[in-house]
PDB file of N, CA and C in Angstrom:
ATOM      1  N   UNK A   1     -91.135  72.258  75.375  1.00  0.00           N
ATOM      2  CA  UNK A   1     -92.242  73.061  74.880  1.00  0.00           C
ATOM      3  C   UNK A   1     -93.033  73.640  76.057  1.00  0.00           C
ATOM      4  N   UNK A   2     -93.588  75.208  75.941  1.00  0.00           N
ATOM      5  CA  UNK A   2     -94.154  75.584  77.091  1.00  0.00           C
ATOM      6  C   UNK A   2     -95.339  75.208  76.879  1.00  0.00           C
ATOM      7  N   UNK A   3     -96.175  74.654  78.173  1.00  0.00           N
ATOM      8  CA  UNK A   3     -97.601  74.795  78.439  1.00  0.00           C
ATOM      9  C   UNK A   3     -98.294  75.740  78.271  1.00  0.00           C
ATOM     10  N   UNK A   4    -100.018  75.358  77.475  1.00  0.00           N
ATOM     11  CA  UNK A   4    -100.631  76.916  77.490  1.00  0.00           C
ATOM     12  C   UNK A   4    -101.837  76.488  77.741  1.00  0.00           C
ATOM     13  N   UNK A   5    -102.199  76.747  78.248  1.00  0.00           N
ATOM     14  CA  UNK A   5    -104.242  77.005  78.248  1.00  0.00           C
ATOM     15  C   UNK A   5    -104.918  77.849  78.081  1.00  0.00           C
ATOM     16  N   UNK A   6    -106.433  77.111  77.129  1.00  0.00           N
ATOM     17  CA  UNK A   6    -106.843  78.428  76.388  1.00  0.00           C
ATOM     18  C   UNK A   6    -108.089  78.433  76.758  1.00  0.00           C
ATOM     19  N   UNK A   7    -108.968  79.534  77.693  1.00  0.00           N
ATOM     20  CA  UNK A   7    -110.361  79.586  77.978  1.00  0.00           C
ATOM     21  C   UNK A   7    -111.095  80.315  76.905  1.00  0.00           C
ATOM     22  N   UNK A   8    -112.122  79.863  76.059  1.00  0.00           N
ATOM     23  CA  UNK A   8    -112.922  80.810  75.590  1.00  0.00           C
ATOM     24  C   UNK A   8    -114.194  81.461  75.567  1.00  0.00           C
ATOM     25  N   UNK A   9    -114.499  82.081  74.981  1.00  0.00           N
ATOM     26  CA  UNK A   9    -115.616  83.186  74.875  1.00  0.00           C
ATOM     27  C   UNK A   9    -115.935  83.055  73.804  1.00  0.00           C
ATOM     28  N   UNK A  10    -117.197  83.951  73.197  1.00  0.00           N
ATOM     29  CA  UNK A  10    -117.159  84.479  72.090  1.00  0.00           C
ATOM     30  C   UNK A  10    -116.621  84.816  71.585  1.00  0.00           C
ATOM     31  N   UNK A  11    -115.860  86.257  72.137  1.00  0.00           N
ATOM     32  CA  UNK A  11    -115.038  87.642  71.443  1.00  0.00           C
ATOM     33  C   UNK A  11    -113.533  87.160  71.789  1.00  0.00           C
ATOM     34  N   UNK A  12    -113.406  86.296  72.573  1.00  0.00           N
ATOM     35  CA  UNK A  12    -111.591  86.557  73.095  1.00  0.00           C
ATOM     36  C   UNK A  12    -111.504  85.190  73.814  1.00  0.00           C
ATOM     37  N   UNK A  13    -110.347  84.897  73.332  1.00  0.00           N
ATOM     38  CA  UNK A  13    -109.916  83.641  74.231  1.00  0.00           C
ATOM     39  C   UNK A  13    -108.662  84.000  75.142  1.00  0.00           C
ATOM     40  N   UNK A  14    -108.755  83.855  76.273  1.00  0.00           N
ATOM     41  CA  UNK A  14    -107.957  83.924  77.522  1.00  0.00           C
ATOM     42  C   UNK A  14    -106.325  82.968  77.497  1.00  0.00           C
ATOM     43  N   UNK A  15    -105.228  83.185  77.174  1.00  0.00           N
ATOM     44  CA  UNK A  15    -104.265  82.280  77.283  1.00  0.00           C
ATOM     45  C   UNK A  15    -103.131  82.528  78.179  1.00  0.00           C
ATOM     46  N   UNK A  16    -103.174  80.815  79.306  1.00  0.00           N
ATOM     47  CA  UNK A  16    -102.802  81.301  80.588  1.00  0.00           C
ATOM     48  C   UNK A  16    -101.198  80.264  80.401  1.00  0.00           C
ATOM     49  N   UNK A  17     -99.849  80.885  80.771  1.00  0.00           N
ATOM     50  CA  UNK A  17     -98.940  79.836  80.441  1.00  0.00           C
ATOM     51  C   UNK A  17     -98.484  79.913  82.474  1.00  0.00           C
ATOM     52  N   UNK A  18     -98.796  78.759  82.945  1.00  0.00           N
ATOM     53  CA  UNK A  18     -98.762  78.209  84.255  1.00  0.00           C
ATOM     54  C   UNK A  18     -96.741  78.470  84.326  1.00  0.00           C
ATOM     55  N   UNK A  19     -95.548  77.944  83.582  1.00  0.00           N
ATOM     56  CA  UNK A  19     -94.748  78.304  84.384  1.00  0.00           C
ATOM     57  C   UNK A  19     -94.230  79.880  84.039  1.00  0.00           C
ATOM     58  N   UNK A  20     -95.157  80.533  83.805  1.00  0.00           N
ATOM     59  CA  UNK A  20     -94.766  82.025  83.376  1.00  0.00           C
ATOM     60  C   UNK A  20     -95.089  82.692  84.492  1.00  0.00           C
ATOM     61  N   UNK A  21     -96.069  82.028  85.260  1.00  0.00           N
ATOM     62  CA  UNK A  21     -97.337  82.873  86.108  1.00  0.00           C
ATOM     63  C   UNK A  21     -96.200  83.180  87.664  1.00  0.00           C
ATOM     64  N   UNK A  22     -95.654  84.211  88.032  1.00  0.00           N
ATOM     65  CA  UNK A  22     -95.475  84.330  89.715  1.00  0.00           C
ATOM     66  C   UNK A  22     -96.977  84.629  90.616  1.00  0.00           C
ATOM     67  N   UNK A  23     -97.988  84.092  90.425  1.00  0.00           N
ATOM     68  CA  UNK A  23     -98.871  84.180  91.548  1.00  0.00           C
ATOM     69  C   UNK A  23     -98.684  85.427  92.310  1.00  0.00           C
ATOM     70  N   UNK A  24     -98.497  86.509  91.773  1.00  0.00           N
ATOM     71  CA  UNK A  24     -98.502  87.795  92.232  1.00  0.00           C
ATOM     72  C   UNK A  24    -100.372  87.795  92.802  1.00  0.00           C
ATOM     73  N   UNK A  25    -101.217  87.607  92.368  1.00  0.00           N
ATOM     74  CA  UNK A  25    -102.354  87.219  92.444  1.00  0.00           C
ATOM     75  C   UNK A  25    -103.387  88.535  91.915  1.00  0.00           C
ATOM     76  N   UNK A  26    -102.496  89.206  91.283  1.00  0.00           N
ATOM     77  CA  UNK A  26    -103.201  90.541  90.677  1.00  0.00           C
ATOM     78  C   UNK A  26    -104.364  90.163  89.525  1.00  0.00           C
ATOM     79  N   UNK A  27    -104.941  89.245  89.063  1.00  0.00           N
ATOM     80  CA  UNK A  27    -106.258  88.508  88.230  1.00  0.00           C
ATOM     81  C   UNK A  27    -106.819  88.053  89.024  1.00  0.00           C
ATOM     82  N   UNK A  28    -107.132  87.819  90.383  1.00  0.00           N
ATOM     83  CA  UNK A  28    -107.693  87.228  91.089  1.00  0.00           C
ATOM     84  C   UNK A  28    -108.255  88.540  91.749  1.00  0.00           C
ATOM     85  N   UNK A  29    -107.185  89.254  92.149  1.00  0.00           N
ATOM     86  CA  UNK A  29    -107.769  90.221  93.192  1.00  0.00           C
ATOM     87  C   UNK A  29    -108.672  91.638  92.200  1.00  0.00           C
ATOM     88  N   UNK A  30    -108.459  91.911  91.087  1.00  0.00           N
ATOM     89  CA  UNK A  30    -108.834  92.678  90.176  1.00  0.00           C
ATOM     90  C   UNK A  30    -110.255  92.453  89.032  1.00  0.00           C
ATOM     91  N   UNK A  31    -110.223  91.022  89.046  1.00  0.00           N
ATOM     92  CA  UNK A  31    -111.496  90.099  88.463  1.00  0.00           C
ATOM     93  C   UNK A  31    -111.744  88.746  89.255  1.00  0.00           C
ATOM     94  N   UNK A  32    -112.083  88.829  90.454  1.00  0.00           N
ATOM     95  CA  UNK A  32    -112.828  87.777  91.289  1.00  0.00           C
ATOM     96  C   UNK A  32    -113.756  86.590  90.426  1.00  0.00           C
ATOM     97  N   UNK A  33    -114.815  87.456  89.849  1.00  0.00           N
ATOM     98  CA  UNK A  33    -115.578  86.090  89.078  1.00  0.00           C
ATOM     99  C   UNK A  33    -114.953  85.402  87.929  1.00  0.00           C
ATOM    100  N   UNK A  34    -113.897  86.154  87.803  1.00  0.00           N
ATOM    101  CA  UNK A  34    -113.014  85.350  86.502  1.00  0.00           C
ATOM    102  C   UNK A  34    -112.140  84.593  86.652  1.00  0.00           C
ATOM    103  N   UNK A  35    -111.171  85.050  87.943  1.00  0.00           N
ATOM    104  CA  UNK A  35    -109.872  84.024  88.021  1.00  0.00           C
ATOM    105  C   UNK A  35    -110.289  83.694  89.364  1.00  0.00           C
ATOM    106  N   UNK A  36    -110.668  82.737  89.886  1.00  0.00           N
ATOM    107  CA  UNK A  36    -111.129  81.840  90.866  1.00  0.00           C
ATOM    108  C   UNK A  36    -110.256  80.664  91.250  1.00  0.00           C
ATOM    109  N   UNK A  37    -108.812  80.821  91.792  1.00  0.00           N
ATOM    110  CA  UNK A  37    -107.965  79.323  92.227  1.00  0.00           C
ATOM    111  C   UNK A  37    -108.315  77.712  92.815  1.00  0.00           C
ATOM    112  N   UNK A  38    -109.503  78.326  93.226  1.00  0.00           N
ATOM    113  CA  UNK A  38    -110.134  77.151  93.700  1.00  0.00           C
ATOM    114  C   UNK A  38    -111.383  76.215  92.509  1.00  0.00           C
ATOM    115  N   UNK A  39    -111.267  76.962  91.351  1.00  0.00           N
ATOM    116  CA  UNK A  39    -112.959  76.109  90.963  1.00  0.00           C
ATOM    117  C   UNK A  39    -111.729  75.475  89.272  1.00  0.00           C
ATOM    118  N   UNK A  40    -112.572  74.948  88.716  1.00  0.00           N
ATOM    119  CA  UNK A  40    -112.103  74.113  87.637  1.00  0.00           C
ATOM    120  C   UNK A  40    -113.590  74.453  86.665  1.00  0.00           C
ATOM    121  N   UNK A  41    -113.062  74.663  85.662  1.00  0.00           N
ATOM    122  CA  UNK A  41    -111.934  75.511  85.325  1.00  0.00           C
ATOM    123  C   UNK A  41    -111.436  76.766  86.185  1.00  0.00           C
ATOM    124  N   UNK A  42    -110.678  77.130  86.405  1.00  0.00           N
ATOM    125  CA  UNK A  42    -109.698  78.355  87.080  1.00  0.00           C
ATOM    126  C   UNK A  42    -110.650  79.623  86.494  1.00  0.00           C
ATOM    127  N   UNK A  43    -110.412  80.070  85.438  1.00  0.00           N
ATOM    128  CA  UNK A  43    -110.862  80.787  84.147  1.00  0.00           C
ATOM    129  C   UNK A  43    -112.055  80.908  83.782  1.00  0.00           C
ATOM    130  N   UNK A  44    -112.526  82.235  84.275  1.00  0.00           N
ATOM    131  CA  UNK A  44    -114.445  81.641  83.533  1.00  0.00           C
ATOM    132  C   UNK A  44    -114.413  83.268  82.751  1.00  0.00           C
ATOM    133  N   UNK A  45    -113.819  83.092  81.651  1.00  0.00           N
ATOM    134  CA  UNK A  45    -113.939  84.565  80.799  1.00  0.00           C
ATOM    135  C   UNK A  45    -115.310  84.975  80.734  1.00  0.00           C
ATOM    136  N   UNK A  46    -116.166  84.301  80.581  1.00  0.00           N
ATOM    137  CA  UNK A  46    -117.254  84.848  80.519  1.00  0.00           C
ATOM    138  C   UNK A  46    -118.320  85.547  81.706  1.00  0.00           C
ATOM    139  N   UNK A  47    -117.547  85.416  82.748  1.00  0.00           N
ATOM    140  CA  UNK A  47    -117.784  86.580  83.739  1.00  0.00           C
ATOM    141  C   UNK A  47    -117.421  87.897  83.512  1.00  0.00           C
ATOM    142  N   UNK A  48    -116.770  88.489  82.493  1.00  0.00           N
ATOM    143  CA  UNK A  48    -116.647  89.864  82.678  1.00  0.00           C
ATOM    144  C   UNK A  48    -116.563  90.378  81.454  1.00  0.00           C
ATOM    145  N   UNK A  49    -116.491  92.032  80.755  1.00  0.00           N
ATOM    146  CA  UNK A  49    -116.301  92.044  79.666  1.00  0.00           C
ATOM    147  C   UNK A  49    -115.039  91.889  78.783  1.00  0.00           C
ATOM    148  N   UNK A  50    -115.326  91.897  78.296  1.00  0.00           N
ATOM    149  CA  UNK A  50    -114.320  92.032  77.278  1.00  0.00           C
ATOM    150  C   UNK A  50    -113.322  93.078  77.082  1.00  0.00           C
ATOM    151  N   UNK A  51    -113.454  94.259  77.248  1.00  0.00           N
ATOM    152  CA  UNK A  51    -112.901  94.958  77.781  1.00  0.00           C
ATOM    153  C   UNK A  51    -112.106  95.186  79.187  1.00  0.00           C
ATOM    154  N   UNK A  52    -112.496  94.821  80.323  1.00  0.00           N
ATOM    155  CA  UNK A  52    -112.327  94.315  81.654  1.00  0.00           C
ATOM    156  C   UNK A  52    -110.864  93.314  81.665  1.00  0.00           C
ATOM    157  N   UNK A  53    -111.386  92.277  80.903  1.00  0.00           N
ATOM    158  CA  UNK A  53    -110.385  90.958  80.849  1.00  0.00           C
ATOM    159  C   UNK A  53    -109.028  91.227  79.913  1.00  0.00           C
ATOM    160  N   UNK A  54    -109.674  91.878  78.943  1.00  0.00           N
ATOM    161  CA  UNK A  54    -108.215  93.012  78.456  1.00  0.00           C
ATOM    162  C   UNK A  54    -107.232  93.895  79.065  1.00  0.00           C
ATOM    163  N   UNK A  55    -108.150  94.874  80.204  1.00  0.00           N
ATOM    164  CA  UNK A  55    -107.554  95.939  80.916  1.00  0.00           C
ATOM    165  C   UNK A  55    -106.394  94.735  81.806  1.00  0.00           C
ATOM    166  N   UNK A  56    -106.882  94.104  82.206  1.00  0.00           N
ATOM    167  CA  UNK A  56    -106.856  92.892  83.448  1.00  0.00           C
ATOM    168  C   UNK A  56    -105.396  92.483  82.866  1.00  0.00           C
ATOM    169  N   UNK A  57    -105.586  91.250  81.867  1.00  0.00           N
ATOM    170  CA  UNK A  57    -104.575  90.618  81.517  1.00  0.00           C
ATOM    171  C   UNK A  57    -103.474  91.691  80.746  1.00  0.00           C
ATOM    172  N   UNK A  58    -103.752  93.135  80.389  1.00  0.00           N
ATOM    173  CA  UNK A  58    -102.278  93.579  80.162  1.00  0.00           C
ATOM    174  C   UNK A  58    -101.485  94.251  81.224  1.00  0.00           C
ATOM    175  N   UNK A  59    -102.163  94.301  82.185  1.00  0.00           N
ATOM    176  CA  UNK A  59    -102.020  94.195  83.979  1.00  0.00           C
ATOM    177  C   UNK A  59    -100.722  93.284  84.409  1.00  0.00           C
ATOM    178  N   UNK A  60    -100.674  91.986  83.838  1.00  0.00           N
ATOM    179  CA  UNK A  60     -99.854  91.174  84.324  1.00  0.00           C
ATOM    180  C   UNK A  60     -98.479  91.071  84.679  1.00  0.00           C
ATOM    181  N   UNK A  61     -98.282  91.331  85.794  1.00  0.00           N
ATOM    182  CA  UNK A  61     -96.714  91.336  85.669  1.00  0.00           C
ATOM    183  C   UNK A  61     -95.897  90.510  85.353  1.00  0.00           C
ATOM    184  N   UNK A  62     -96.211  89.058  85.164  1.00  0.00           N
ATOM    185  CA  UNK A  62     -95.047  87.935  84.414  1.00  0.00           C
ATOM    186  C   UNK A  62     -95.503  87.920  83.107  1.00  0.00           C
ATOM    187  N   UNK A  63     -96.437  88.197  82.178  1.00  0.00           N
ATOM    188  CA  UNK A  63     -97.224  87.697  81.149  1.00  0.00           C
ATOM    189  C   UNK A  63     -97.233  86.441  80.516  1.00  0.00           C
ATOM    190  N   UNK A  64     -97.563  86.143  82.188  1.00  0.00           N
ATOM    191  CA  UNK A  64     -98.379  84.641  82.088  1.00  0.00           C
ATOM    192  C   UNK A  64     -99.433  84.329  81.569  1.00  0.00           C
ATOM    193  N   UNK A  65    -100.146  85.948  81.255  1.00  0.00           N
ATOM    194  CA  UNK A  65    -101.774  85.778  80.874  1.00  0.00           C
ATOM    195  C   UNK A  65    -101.700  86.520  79.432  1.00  0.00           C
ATOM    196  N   UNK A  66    -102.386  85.978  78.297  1.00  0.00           N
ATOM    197  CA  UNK A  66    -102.565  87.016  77.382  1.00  0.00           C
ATOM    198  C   UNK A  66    -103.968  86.785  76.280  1.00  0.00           C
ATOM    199  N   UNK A  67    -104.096  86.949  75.740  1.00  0.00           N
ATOM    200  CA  UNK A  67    -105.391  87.308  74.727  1.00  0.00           C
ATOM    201  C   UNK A  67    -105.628  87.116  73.555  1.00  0.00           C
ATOM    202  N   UNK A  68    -106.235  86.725  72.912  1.00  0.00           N
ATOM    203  CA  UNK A  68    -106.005  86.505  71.459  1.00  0.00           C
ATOM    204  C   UNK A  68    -108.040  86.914  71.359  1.00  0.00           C
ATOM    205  N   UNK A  69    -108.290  87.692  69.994  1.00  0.00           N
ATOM    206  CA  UNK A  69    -109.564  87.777  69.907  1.00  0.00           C
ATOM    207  C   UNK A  69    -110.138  87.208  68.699  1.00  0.00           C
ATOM    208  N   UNK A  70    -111.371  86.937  68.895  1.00  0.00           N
ATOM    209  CA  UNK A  70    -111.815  86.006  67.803  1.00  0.00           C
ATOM    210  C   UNK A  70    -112.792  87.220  66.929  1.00  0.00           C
TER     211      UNK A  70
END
């Protein structure tokens, strides 16, 4: 079974699957206050909008990252 983790928000929950991810590092370098490698949680959706974290995660080149909205 694959691993998933789910950060949320209000509007959207963030879902990150770790062996999907190649660390291309394109969420990090594109949303700084959001994807942070060093802090715990990783994920702080609520740094940016909602819109932003959308543009962002369909960005991904492994789609390691994806979205679900509430």
């Amino acid at each position: 079974m694959e691993i998933s983790k789910e950060y949320q928000r209000e509007d959207l929950t963030v879902i990150w699957k770790p062996k999907k991810c190649i660390h291309a590092g394109i969420c990090v370098k594109t949303l700084p206050k959001v994807y942070d490698p060093k802090a715990k949680p990783w994920i702080t959706p609520e740094n940016a909008s909602a819109e932003a974290l959308k543009n962002q995660i369909n960005n991904c080149p492994s789609g390691a990252l994806s979205f679900r909205e509430s």
